[in-house]
C-alpha atoms as a PDB file:
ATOM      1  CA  UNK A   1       9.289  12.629  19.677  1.00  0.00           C
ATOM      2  CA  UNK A   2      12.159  10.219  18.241  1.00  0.00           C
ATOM      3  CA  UNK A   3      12.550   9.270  21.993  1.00  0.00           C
ATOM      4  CA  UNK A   4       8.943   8.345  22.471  1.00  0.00           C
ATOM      5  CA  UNK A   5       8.540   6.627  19.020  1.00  0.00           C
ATOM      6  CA  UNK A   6      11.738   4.628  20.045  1.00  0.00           C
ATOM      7  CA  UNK A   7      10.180   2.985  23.667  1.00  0.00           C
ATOM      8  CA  UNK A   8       7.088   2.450  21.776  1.00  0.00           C
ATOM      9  CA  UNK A   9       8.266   0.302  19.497  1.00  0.00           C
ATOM     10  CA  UNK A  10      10.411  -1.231  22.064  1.00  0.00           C
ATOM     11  CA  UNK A  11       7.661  -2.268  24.177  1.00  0.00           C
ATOM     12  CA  UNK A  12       6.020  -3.607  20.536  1.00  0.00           C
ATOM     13  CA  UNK A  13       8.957  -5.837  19.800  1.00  0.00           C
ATOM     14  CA  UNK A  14       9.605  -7.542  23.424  1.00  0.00           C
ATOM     15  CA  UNK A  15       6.357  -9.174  23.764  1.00  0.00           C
ATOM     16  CA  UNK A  16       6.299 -10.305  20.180  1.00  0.00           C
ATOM     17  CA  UNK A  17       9.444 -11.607  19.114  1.00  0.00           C
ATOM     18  CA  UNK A  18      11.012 -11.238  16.042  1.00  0.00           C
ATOM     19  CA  UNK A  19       7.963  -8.606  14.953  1.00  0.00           C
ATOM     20  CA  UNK A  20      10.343  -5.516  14.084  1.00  0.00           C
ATOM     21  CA  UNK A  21       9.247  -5.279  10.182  1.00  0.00           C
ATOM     22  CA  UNK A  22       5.695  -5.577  11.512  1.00  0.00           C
ATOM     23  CA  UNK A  23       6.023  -2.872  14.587  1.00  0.00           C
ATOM     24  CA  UNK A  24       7.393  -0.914  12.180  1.00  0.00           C
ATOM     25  CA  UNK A  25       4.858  -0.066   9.892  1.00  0.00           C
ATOM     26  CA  UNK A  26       2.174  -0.381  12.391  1.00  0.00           C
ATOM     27  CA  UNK A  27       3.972   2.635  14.300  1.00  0.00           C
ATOM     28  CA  UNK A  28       4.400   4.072  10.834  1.00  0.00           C
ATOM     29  CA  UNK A  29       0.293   3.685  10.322  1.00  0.00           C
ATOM     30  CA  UNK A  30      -0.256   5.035  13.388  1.00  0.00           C
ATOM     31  CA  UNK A  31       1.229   8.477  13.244  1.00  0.00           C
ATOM     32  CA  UNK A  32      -0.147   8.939   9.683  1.00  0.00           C
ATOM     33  CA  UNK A  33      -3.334   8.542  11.092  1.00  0.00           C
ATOM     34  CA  UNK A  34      -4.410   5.545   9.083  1.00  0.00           C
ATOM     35  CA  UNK A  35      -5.790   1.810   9.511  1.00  0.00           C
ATOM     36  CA  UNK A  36      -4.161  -1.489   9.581  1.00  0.00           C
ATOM     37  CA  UNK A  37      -5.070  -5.236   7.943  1.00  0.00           C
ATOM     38  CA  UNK A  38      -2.631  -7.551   9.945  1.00  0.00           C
ATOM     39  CA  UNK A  39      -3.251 -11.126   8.062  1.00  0.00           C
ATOM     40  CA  UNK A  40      -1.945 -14.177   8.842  1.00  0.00           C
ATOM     41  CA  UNK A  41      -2.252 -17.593  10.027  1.00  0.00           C
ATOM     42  CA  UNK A  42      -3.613 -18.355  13.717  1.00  0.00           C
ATOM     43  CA  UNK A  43      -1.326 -17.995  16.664  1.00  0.00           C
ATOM     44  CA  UNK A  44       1.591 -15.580  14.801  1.00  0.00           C
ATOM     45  CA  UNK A  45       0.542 -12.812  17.338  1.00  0.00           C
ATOM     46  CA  UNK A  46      -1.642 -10.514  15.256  1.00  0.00           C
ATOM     47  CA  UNK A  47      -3.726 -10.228  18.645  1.00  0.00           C
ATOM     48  CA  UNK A  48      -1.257  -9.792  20.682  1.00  0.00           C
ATOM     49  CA  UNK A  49       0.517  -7.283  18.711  1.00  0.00           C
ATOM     50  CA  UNK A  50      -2.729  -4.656  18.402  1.00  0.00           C
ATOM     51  CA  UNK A  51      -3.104  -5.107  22.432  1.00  0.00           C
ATOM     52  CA  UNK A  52       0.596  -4.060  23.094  1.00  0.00           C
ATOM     53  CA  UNK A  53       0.014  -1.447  21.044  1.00  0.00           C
ATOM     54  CA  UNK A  54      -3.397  -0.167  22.440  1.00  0.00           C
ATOM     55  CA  UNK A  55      -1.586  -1.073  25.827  1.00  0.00           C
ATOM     56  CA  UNK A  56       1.153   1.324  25.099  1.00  0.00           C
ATOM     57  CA  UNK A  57      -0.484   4.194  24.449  1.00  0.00           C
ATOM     58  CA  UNK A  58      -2.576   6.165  27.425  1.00  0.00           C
ATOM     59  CA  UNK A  59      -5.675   6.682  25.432  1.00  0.00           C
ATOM     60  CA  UNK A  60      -9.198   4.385  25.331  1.00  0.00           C
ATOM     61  CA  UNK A  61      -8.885   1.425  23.597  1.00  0.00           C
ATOM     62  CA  UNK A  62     -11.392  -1.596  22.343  1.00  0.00           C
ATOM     63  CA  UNK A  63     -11.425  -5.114  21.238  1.00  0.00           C
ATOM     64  CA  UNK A  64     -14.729  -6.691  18.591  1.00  0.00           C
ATOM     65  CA  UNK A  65     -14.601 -10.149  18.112  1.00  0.00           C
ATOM     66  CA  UNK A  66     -15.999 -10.277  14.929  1.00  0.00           C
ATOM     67  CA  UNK A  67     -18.376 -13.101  15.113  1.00  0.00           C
ATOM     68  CA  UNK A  68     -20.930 -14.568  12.282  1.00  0.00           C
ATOM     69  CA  UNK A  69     -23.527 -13.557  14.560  1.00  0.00           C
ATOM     70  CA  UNK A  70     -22.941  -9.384  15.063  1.00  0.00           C
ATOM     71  CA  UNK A  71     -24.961  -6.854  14.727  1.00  0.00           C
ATOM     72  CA  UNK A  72     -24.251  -3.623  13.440  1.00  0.00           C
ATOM     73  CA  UNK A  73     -25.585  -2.365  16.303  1.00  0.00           C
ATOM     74  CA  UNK A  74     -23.037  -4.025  18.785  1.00  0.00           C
ATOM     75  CA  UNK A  75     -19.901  -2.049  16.864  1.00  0.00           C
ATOM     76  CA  UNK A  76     -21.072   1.465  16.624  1.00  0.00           C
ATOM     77  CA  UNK A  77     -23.794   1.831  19.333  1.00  0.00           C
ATOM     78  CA  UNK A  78     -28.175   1.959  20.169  1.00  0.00           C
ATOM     79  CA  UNK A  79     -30.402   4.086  21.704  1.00  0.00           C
ATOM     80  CA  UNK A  80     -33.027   2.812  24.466  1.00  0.00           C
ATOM     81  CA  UNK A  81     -35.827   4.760  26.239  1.00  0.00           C
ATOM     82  CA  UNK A  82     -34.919   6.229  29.351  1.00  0.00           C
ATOM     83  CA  UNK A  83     -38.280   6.115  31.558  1.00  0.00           C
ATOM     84  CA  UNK A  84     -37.008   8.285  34.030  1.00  0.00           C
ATOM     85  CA  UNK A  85     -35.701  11.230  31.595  1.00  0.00           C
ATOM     86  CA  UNK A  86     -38.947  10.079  29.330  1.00  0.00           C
ATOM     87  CA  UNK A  87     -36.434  10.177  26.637  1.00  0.00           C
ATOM     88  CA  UNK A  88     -34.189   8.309  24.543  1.00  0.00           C
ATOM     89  CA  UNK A  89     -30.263   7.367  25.604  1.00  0.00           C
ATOM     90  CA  UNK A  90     -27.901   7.015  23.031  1.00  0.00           C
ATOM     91  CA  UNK A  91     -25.188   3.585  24.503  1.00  0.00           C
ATOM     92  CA  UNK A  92     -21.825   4.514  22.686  1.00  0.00           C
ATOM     93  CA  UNK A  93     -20.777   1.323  20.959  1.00  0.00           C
ATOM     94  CA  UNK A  94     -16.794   0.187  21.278  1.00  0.00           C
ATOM     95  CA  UNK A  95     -15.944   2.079  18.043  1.00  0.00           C
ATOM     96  CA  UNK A  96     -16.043   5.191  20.441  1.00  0.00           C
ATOM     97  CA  UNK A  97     -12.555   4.202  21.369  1.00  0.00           C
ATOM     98  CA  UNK A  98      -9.680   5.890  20.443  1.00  0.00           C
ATOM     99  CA  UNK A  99      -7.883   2.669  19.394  1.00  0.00           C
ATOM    100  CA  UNK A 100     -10.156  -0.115  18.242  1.00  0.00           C
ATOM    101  CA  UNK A 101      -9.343  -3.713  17.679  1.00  0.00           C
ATOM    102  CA  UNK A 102     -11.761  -5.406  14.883  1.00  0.00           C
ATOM    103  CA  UNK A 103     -10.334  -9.247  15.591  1.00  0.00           C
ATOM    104  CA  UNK A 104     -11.107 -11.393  12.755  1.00  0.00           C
ATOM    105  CA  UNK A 105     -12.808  -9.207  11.107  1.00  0.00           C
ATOM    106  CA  UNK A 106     -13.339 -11.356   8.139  1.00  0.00           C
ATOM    107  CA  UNK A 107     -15.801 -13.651  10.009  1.00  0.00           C
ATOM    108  CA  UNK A 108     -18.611 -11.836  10.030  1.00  0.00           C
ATOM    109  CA  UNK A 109     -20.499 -10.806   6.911  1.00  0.00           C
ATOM    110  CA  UNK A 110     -20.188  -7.742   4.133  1.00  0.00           C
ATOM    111  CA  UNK A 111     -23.292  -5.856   5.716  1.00  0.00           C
ATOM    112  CA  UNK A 112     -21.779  -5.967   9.673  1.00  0.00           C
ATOM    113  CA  UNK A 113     -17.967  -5.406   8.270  1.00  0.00           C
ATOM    114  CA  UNK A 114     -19.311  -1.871   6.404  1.00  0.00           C
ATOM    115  CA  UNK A 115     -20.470  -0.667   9.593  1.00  0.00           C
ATOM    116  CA  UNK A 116     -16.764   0.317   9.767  1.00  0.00           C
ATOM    117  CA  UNK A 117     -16.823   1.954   6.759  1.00  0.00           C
ATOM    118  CA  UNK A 118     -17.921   5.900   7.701  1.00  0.00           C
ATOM    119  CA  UNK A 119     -15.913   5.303  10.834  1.00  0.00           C
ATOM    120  CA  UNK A 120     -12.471   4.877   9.092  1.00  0.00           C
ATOM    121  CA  UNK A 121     -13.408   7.152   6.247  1.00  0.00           C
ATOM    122  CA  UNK A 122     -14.841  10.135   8.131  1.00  0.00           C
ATOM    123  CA  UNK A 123     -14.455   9.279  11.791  1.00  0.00           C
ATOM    124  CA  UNK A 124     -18.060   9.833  12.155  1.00  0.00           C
ATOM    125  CA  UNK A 125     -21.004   7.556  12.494  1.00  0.00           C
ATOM    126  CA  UNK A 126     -24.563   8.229  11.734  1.00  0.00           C
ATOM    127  CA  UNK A 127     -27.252   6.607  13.786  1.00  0.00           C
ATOM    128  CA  UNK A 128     -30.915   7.796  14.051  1.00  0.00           C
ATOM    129  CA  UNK A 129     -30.309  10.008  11.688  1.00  0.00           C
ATOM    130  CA  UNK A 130     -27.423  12.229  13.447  1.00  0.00           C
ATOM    131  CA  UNK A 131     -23.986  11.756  12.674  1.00  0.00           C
ATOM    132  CA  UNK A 132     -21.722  11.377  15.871  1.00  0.00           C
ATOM    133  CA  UNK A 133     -17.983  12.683  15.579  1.00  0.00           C
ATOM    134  CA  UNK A 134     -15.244   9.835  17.013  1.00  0.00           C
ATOM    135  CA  UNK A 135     -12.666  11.340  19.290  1.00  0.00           C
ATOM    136  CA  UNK A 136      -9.153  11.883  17.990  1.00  0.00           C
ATOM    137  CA  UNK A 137      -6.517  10.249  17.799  1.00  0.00           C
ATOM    138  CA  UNK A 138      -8.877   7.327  16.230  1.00  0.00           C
ATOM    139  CA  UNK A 139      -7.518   3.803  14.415  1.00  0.00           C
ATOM    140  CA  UNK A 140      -9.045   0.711  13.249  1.00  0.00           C
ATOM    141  CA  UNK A 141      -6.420  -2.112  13.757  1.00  0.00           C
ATOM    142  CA  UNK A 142      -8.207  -5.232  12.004  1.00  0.00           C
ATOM    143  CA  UNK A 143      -7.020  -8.772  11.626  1.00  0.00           C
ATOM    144  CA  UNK A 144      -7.962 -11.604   9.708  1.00  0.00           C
ATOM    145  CA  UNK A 145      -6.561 -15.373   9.742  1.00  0.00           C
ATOM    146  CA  UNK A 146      -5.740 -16.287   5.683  1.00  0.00           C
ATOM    147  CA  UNK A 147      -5.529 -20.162   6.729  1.00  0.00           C
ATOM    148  CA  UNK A 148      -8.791 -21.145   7.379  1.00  0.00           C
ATOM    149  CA  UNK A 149     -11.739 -20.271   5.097  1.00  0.00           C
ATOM    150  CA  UNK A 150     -14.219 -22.238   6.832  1.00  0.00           C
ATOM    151  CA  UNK A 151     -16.930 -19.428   8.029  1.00  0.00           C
ATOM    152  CA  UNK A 152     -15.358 -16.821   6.561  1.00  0.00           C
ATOM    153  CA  UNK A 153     -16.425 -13.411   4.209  1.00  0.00           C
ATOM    154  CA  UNK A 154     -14.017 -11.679   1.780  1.00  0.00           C
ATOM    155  CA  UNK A 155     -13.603  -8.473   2.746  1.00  0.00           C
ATOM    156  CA  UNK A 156     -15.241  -5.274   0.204  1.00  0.00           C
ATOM    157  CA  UNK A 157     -13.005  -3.922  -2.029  1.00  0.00           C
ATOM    158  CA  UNK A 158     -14.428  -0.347  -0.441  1.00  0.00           C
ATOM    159  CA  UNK A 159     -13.555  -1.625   2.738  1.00  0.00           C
ATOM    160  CA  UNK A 160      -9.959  -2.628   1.578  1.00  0.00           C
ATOM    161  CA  UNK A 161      -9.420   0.479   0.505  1.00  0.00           C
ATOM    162  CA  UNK A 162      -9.872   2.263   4.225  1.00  0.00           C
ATOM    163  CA  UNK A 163      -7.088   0.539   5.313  1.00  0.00           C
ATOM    164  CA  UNK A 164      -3.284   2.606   4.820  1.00  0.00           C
ATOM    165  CA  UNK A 165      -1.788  -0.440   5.497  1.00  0.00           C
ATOM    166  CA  UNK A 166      -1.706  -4.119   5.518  1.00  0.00           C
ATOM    167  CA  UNK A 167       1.067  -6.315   7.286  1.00  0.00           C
ATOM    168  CA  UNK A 168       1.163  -9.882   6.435  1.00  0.00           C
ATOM    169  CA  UNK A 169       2.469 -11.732   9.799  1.00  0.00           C
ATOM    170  CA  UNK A 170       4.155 -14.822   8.453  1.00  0.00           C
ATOM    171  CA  UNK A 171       6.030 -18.050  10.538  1.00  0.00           C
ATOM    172  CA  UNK A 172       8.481 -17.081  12.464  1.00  0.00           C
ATOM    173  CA  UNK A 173      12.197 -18.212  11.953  1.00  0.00           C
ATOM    174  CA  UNK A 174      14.017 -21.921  13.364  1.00  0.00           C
ATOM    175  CA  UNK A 175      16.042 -19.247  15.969  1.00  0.00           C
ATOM    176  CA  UNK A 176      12.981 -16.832  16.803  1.00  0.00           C
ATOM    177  CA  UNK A 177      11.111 -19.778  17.492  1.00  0.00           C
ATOM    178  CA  UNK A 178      13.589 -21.009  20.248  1.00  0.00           C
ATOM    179  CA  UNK A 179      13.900 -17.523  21.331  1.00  0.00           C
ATOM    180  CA  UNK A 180      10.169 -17.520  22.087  1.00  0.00           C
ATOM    181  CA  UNK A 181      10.358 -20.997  23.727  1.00  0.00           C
ATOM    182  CA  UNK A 182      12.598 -20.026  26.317  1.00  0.00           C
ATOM    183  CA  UNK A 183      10.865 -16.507  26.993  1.00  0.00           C
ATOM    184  CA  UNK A 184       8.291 -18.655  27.602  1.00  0.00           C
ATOM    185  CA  UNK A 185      10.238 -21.727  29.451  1.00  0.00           C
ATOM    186  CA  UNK A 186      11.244 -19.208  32.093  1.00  0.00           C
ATOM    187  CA  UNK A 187       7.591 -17.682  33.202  1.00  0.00           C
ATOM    188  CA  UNK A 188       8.586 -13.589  30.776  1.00  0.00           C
ATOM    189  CA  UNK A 189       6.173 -14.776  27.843  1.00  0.00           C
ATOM    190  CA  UNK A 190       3.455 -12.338  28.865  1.00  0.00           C
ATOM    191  CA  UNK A 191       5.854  -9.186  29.458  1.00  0.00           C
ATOM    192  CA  UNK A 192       4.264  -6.075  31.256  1.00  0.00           C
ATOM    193  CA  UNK A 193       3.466  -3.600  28.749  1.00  0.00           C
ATOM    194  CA  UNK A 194       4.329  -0.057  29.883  1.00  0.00           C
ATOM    195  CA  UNK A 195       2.371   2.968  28.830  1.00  0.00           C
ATOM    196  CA  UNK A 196       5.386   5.557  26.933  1.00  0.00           C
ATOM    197  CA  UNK A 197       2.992   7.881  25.063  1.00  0.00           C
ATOM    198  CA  UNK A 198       0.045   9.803  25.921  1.00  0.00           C
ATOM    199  CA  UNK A 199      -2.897  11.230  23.275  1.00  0.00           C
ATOM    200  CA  UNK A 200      -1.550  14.962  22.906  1.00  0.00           C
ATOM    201  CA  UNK A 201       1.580  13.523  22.635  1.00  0.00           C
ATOM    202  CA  UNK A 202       0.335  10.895  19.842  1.00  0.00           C
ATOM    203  CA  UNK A 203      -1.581  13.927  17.864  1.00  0.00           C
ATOM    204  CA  UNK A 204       1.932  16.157  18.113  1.00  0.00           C
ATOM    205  CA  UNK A 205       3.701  13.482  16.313  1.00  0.00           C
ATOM    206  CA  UNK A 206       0.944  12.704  13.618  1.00  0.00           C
ATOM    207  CA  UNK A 207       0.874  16.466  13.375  1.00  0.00           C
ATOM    208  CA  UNK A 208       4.568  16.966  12.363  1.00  0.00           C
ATOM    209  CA  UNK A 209       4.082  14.076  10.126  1.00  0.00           C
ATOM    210  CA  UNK A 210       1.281  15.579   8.025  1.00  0.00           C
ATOM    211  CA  UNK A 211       3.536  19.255   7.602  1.00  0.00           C
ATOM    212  CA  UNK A 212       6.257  17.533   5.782  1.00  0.00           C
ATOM    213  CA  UNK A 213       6.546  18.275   2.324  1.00  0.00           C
ATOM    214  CA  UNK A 214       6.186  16.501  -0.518  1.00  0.00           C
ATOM    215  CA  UNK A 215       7.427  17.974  -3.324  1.00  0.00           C
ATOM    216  CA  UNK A 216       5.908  17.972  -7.499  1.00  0.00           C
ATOM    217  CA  UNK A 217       8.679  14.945  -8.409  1.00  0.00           C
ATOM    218  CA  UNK A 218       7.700  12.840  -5.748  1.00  0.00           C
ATOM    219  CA  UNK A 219       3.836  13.052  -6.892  1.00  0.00           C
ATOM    220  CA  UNK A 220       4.657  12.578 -10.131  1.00  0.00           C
ATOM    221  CA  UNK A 221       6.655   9.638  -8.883  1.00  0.00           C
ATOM    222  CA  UNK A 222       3.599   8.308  -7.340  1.00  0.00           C
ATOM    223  CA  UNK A 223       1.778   8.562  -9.674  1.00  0.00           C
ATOM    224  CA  UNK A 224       3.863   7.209 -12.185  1.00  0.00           C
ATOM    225  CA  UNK A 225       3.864   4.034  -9.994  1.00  0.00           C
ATOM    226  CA  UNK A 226       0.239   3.700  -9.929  1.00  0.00           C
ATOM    227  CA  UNK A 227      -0.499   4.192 -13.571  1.00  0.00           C
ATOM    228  CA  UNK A 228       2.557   1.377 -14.284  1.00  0.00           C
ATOM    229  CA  UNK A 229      -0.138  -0.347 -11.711  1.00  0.00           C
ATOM    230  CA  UNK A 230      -2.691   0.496 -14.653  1.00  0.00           C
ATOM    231  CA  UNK A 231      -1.131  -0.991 -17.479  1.00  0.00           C
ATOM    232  CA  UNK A 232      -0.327  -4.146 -15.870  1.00  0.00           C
ATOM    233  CA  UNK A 233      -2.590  -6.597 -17.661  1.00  0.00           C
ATOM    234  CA  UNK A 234      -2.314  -8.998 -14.303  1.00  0.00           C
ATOM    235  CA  UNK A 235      -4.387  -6.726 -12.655  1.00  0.00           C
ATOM    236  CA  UNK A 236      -8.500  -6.742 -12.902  1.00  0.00           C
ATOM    237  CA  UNK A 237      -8.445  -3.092 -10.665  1.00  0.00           C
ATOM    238  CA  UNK A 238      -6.504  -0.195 -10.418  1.00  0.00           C
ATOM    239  CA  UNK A 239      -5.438   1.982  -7.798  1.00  0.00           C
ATOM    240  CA  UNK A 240      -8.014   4.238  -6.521  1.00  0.00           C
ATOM    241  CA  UNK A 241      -7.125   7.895  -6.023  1.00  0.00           C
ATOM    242  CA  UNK A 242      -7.815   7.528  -2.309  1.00  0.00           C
ATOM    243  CA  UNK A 243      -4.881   4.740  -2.718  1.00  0.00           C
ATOM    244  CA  UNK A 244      -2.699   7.257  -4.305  1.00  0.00           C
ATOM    245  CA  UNK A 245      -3.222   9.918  -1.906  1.00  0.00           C
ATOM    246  CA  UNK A 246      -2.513   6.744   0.950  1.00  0.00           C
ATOM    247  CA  UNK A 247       0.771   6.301  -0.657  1.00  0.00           C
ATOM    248  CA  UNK A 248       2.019  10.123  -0.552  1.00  0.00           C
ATOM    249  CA  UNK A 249       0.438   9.823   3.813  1.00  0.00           C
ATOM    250  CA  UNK A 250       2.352   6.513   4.569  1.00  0.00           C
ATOM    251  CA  UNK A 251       5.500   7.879   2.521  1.00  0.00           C
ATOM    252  CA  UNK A 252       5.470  11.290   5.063  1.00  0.00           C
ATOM    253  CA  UNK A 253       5.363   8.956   8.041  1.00  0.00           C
ATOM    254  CA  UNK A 254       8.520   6.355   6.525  1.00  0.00           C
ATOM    255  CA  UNK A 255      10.033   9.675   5.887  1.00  0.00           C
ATOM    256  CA  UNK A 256      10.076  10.972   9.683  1.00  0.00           C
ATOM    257  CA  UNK A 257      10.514   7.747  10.363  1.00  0.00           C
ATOM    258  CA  UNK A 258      13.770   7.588   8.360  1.00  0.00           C
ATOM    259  CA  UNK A 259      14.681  11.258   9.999  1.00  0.00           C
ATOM    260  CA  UNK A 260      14.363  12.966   6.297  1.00  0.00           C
ATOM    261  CA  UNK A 261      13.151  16.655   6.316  1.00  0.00           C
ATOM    262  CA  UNK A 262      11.263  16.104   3.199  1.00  0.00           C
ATOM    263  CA  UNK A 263       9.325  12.577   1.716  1.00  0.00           C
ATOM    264  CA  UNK A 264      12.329  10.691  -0.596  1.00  0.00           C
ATOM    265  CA  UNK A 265      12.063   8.286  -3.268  1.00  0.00           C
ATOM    266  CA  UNK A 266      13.115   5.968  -0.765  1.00  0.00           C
ATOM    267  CA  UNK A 267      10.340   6.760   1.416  1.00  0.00           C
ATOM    268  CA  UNK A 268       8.122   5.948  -1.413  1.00  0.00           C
ATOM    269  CA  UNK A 269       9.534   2.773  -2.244  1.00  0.00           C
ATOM    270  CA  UNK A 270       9.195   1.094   1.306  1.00  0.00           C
ATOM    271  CA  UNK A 271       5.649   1.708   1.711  1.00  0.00           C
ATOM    272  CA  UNK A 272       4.778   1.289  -1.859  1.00  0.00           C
ATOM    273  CA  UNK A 273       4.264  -2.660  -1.079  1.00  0.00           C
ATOM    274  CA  UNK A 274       2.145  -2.569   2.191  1.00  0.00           C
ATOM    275  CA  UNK A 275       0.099   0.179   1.057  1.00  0.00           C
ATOM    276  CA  UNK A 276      -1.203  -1.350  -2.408  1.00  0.00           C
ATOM    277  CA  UNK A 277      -0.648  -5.459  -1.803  1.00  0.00           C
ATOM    278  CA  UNK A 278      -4.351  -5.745  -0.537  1.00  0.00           C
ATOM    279  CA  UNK A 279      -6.086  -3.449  -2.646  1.00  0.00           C
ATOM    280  CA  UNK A 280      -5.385  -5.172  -6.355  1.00  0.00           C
ATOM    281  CA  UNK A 281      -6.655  -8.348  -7.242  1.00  0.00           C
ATOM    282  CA  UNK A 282      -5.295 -10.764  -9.933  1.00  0.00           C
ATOM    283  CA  UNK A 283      -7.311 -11.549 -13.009  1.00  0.00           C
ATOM    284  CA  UNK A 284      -6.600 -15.017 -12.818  1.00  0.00           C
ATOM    285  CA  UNK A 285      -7.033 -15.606  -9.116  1.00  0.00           C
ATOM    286  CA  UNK A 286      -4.764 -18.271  -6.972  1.00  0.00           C
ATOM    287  CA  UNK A 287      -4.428 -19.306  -3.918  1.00  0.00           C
ATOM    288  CA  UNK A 288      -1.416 -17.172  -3.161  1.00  0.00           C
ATOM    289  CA  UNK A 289      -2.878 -14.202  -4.609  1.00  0.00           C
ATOM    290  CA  UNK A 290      -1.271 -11.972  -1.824  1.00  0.00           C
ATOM    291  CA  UNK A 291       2.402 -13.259  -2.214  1.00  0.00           C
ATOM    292  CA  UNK A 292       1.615 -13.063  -6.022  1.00  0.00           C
ATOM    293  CA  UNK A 293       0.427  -9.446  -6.000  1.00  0.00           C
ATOM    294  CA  UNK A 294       3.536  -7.988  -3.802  1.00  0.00           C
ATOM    295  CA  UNK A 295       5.746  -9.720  -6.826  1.00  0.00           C
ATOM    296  CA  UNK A 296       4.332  -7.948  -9.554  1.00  0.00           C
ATOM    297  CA  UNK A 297       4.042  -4.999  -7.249  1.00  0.00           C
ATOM    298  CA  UNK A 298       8.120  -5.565  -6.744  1.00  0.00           C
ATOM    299  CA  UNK A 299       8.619  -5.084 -10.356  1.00  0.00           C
ATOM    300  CA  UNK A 300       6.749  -2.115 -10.939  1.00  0.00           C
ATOM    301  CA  UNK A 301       9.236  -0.791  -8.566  1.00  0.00           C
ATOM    302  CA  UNK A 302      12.019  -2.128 -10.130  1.00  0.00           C
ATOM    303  CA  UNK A 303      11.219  -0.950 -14.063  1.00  0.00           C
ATOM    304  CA  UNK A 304       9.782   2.786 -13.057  1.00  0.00           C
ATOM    305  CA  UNK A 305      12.154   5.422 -13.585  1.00  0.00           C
ATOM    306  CA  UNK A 306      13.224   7.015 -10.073  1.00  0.00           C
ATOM    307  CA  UNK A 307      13.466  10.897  -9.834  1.00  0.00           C
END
């Protein structure tokens, strides 16, 4: 399984340069069977990551351009009359995918983005009145652009909260820049990506993931961390128990990740960030709200007691 996890994220890292914190918790998303926001500004390779991903696993996989103009209908699916059965046909929508790309999510409004909600939540969707099961392994890999807000929706804080993790892509470095330059410069800047993992495979992993422990300290811990989260008066919302229990799921996967037999303090404290930044919102709002948030999330870490 480490060998598998291990080409996956190399093929992750050689067609986006200088993405390793990124791949990293994508991979760690993936095997705890949760969601991803990636957010940043355009052209960092948000895209480009989800489709070497999706690309490197052997399993069905689906891109939605989120567009002001989408219909519910076009995400999870329709029914038509069939004239020669003299019934209805159901037409599976792209969230029937195994992996499923929601690009730019945040360009469409509230009422289309919540037609993701049951899917992420229950990996079901009800249409016609009968609720349709989504094949495992399923994951909702969405993306927004935080530069322009021209045309755009804030996401729901409901549908925030479906998401395990968020990754903020930021500008790459003077040095990764040239890097990419000259993988581009010499015709390699669209690498082949190689399949390494297959579905059974995939569900193995995320099923070793789920068995490992967690033991009464470590909740406590967590939950320690959330009510400090409370009792922050920067804060208008706290964290939902559905963000607690996300915490103690990405903290098993950093843990395998990390090789540990059991989830660690540690474990808790890398995730910690990623899994809360996008859920809380600031009282006094500011245009950096997100960089703002992981600060005061950074000392909550730093003045609760560690078991």
């Amino acid at each position: 399984m480490k060998d598998k996890l291990n080409s996956l994220f190399g093929e992750l890292t050689k067609n986006v340069i200088g993405s390793e914190g990124a791949s990293r918790l994508l991979m760690m998303a993936l095997v705890a069977e949760g969601h991803v926001l990636i957010q940043g500004a355009p052209g960092l390779g948000k895209t480009t990551l989800c489709n070497s991903l999706a690309h490197s696993i052997d399993c069905s996989f689906s891109r939605i351009q989120f567009t002001p103009d989408l219909l519910p209908a076009d995400i999870v699916g329709y029914s038509i009359f069939d004239k020669k059965e003299n019934d209805f046909r159901f037409i599976e929508g792209p969230i029937f995918n195994n992996i499923v790309l929601a690009d730019e999510i945040n360009r469409t409004s509230p009422r289309i983005q919540s037609a993701l909600l049951e899917a992420m939540n229950e990996r079901q969707v009800s249409i016609d009145g009968r609720s349709r099961d989504l094949e495992s392994p399923f994951m909702v890999i969405a993306t927004q652009n935080t530069l322009y807000s021209a045309g755009t929706f804030p996401l729901p804080e409901p549908q925030l909260d479906r998401f395990l993790i968020s990754i903020e892509l930021n500008h790459p470095s003077a040095d990764v820049q040239t890097k990419i330059l000259q993988l581009h410069a010499s015709g390699k800047g669209n690498a082949k990506i190689e399949s390494v993992m297959n579905s059974e495979e995939l569900k193995t992993i995320q099923k070793s993931v789920s068995e490992l422990p967690v033991s009464e300290e470590i909740c406590k811990y967590i939950v320690n961390l959330c009510e400090a989260v409370k009792e922050c008066d920067e804060f208008r919302n706290e964290v939902s128990s559905r963000g607690a229990i996300s915490i103690m799921k990405a903290a098993k996967s950093c843990a395998f990740f990390n090789g540990n037999s059991a989830v660690f303090p540690e474990d808790v404290k890398e995730i910690f960030i990623p899994v809360l930044a996008h859920r809380l919102f600031l009282k006094n709002r500011t245009k950096s709200e997100y960089q703002v948030v992981r600060k005061f999330l950074s000392n909550i870490l730093a003045e609760t007691r560690v078991p």
